[in-house]
C-alpha atoms as a PDB file:
ATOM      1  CA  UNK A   1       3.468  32.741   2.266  1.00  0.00           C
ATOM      2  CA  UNK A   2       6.547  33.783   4.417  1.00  0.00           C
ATOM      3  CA  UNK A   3       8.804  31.470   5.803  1.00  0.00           C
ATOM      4  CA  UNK A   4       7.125  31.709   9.234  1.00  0.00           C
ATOM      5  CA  UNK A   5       4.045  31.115   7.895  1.00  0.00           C
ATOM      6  CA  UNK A   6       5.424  27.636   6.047  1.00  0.00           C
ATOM      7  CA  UNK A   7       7.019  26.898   9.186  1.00  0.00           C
ATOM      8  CA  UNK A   8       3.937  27.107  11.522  1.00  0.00           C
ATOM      9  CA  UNK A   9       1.942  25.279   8.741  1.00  0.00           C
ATOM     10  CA  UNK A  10       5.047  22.447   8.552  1.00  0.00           C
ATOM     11  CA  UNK A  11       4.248  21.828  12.286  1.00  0.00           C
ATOM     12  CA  UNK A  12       0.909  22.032  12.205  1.00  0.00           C
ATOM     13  CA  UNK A  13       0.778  19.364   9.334  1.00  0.00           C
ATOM     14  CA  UNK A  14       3.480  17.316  11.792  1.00  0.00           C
ATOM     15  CA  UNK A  15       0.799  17.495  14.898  1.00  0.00           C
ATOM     16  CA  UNK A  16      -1.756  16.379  12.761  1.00  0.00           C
ATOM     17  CA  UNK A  17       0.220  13.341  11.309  1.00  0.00           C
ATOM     18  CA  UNK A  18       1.381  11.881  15.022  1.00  0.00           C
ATOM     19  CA  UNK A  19      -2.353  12.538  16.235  1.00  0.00           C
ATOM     20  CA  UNK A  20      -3.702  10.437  13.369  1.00  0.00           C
ATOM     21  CA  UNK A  21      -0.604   7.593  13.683  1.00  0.00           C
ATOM     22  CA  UNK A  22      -1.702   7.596  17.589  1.00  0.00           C
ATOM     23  CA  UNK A  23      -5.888   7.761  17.135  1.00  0.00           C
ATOM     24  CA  UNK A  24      -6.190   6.375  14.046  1.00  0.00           C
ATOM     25  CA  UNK A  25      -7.753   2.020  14.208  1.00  0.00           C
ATOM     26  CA  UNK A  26      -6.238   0.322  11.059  1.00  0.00           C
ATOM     27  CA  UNK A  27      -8.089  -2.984  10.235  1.00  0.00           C
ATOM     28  CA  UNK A  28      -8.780  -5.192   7.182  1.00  0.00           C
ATOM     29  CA  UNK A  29     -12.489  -5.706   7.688  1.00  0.00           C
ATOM     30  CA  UNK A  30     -12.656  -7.264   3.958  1.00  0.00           C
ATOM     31  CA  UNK A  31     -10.788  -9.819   2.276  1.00  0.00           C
ATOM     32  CA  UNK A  32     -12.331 -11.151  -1.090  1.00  0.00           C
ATOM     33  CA  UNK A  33     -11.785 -14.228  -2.378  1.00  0.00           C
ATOM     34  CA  UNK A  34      -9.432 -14.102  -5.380  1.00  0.00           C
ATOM     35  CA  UNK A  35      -8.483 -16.606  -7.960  1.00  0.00           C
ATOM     36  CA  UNK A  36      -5.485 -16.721  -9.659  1.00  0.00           C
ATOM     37  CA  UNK A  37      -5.747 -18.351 -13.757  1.00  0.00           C
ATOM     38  CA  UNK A  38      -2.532 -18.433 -15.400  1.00  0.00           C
ATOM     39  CA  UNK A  39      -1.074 -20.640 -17.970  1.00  0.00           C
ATOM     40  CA  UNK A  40       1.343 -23.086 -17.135  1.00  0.00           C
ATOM     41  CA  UNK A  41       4.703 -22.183 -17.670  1.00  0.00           C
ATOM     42  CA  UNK A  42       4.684 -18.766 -16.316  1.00  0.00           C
ATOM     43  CA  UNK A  43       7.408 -18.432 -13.384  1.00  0.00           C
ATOM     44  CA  UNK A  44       7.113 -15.903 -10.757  1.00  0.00           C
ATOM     45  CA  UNK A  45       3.778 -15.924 -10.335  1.00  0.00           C
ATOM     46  CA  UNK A  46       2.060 -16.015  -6.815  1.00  0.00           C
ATOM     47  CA  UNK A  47      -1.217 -18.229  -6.938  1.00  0.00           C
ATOM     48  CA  UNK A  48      -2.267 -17.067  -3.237  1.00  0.00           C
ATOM     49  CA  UNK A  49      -1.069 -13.207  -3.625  1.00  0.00           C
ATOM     50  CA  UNK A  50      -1.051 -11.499  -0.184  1.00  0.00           C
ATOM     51  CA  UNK A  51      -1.711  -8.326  -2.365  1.00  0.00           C
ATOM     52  CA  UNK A  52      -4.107  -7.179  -4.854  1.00  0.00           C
ATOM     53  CA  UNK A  53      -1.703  -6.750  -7.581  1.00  0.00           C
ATOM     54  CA  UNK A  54       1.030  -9.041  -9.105  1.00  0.00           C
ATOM     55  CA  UNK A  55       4.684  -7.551  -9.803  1.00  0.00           C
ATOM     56  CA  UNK A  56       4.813  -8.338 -13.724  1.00  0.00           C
ATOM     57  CA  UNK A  57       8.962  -7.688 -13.675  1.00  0.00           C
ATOM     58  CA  UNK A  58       9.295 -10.686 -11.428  1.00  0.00           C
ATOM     59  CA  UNK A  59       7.417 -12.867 -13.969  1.00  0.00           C
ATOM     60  CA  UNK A  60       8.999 -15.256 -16.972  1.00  0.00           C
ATOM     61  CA  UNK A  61       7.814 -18.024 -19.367  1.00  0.00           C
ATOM     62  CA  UNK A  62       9.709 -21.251 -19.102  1.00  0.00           C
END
């Protein structure tokens, strides 16, 4: 590929990027119900996590 042809497909890729950031609807349609279990003593731990994964290097044990 010459570097005209990487350019044109650079801004090409950078039209199609701003079109979908400007078209595109982004909704949460779905939120399930989660439940945390832990045992006590565990620091660091979020019982009512906004996301669907916990950040283990935050976590200690008392």
């Amino acid at each position: 590929m010459t570097p005209r042809q990487q350019r044109a497909r650079v801004l090409l890729f950078n039209e199609i990027q701003r079109h979908l950031a400007a078209d595109a609807a982004n909704a949460w349609i779905f939120t399930p119900q989660l439940s945390t279990v832990a045992r006590k003593g565990l620091k660091g731990l979020w019982m009512n996590y906004p996301i669907f994964a916990h950040d283990i290097a935050a976590m200690s044990w008392e």
